[in-house]
C-alpha atoms as a PDB file:
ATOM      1  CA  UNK A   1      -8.022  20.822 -16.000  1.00  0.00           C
ATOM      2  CA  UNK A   2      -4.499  19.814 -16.241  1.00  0.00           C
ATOM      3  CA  UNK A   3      -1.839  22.912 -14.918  1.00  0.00           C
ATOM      4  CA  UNK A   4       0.618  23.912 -17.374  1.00  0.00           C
ATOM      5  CA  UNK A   5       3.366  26.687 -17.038  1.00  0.00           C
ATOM      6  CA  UNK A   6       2.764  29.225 -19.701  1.00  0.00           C
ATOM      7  CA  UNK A   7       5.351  31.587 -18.549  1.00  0.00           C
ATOM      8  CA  UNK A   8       8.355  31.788 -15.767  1.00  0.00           C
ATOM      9  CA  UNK A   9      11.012  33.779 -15.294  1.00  0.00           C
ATOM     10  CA  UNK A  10      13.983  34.172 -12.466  1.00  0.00           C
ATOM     11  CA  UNK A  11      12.914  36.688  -9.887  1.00  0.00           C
ATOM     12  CA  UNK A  12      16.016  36.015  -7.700  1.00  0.00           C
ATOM     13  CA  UNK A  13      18.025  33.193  -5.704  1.00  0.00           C
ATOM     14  CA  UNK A  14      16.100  30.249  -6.311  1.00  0.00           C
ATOM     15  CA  UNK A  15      13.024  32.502  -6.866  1.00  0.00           C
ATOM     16  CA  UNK A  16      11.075  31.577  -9.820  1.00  0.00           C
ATOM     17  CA  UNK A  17       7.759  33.926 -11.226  1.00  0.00           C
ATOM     18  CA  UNK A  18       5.511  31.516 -12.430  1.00  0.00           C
ATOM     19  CA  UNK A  19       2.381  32.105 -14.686  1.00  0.00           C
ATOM     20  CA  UNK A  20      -0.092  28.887 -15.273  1.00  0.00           C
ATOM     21  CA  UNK A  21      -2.833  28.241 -17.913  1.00  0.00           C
ATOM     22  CA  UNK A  22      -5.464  28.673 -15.364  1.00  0.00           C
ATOM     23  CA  UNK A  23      -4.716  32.557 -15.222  1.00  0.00           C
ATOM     24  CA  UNK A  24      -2.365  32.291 -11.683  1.00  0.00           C
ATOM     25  CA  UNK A  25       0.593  33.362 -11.336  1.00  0.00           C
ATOM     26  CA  UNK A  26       3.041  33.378  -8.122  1.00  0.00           C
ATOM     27  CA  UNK A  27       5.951  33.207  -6.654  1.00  0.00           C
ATOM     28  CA  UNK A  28       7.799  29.452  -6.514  1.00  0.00           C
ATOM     29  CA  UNK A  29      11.020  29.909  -3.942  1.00  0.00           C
ATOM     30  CA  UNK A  30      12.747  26.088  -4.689  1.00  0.00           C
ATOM     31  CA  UNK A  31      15.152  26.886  -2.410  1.00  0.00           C
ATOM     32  CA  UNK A  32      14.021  23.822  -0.660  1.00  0.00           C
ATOM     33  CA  UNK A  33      13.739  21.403  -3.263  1.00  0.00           C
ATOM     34  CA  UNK A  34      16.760  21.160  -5.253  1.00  0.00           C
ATOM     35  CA  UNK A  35      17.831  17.954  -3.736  1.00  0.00           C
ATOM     36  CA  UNK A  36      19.405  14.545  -4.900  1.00  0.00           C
ATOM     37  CA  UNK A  37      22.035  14.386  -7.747  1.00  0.00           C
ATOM     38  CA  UNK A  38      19.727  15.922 -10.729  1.00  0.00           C
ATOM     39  CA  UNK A  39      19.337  18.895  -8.761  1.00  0.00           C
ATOM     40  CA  UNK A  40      22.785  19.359  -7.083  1.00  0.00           C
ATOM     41  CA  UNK A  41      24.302  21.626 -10.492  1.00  0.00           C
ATOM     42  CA  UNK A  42      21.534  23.616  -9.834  1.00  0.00           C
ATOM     43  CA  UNK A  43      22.601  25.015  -6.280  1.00  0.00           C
ATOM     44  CA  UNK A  44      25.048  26.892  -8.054  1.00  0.00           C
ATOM     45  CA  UNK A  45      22.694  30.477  -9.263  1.00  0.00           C
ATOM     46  CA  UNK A  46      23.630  30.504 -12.852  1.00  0.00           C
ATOM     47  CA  UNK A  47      23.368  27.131 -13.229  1.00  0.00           C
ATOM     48  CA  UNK A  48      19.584  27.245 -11.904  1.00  0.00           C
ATOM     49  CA  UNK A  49      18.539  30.714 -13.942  1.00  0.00           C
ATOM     50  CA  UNK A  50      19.210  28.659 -17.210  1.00  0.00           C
ATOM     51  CA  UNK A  51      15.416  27.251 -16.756  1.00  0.00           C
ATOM     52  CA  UNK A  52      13.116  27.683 -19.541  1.00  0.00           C
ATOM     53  CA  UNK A  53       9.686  26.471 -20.400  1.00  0.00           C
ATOM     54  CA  UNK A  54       9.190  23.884 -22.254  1.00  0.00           C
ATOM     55  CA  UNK A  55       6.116  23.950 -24.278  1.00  0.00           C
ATOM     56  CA  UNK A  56       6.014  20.024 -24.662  1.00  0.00           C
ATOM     57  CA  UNK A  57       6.072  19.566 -20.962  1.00  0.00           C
ATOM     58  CA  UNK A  58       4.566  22.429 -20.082  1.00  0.00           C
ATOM     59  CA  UNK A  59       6.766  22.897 -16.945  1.00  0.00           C
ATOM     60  CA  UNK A  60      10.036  24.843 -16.609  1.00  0.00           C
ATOM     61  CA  UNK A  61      13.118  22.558 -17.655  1.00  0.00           C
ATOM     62  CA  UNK A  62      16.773  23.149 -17.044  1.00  0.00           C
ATOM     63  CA  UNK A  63      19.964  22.450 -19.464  1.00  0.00           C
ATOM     64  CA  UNK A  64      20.615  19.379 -17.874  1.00  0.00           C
ATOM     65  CA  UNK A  65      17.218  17.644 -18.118  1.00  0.00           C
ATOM     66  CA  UNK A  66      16.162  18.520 -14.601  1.00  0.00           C
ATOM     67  CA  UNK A  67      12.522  19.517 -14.547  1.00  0.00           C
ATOM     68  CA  UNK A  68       9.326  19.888 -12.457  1.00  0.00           C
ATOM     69  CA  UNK A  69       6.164  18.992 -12.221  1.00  0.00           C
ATOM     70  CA  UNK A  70       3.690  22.183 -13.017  1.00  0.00           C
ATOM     71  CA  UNK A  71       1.430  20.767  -9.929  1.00  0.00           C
ATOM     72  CA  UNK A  72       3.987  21.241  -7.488  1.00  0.00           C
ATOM     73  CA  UNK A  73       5.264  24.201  -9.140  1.00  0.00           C
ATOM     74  CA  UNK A  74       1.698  25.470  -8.560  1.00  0.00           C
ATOM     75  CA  UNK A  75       1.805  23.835  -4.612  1.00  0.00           C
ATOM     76  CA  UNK A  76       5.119  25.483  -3.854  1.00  0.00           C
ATOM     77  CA  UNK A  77       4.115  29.098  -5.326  1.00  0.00           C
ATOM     78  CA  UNK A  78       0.534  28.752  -3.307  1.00  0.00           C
ATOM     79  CA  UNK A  79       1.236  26.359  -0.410  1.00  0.00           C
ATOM     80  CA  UNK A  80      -0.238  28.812   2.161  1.00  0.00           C
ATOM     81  CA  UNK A  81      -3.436  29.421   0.102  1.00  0.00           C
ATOM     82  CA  UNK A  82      -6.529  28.528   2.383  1.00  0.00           C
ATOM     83  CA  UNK A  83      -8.772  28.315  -0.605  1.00  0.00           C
ATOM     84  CA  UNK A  84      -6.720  25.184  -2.431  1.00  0.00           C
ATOM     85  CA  UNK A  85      -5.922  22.960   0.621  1.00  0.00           C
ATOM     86  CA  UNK A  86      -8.040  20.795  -0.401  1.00  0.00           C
ATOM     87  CA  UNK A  87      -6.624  20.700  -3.564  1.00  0.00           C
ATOM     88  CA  UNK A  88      -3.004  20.328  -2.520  1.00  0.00           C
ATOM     89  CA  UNK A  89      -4.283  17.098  -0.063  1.00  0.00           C
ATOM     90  CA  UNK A  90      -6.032  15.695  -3.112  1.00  0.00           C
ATOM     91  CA  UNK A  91      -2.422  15.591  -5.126  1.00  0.00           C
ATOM     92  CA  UNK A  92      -0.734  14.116  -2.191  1.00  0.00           C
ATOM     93  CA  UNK A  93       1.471  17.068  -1.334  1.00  0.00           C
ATOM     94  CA  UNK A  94      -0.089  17.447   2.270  1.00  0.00           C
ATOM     95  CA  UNK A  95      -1.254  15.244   4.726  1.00  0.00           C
END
C-alpha cells in the first residue's frame, strides 16, 4: 500500500496534524527538517502554515513548490513507534 496524506492541518510552530489513507493520523513536528534553500522561506511561521494537500501528490505542498514525501511524513509523526521499526529500516530512514 502506498501512504498518501488525506488530510493535514497546522497544529502549531512547525507542528503539522497529519491524517494518512491507511486510517493514522499523528503528529509531524518538522522543526528539524526544514533545511537547504527550498526550505529556508519556510522557517519563517506564516510562510510554513501556507501548506496544503495536494491531491495529485498526495503529500502536503507549500506555495513555493516545497513538498514532502508522505513516507517520511508518516516516519517523522511515528518515529518512536515500536510496532513500525521495521518498517521505517525497510524505507531507509533508520539504520
Amino acid at each position: 500500500m502506498f501512504l498518501h496524506v488525506t488530510k493535514a492541518k497546522h497544529v502549531e510552530g512547525y507542528k503539522v496534524e497529519v491524517s494518512f489513507n491507511n486510517g493514522q493520523t499523528g503528529i509531524a513536528d518538522l522543526s528539524t527538517v526544514l533545511k537547504g534553500p527550498v526550505f529556508a522561506p519556510l522557517r519563517e511561521l506564516e510562510a510554513f502554515a501556507q501548506f496544503h494537500v495536494d491531491e495529485e501528490l498526495a503529500t502536503i505542498v507549500w506555495p513555493n513548490g516545497a513538498d514532502l514525501a508522505p513516507e517520511y511524513l508518516y516516519f517523522i509523526a511515528f518515529k518512536t513507534r515500536p510496532d513500525l521499526q521495521s518498517q521505517f529500516r525497510r524505507w531507509g530512514y533508520i539504520a
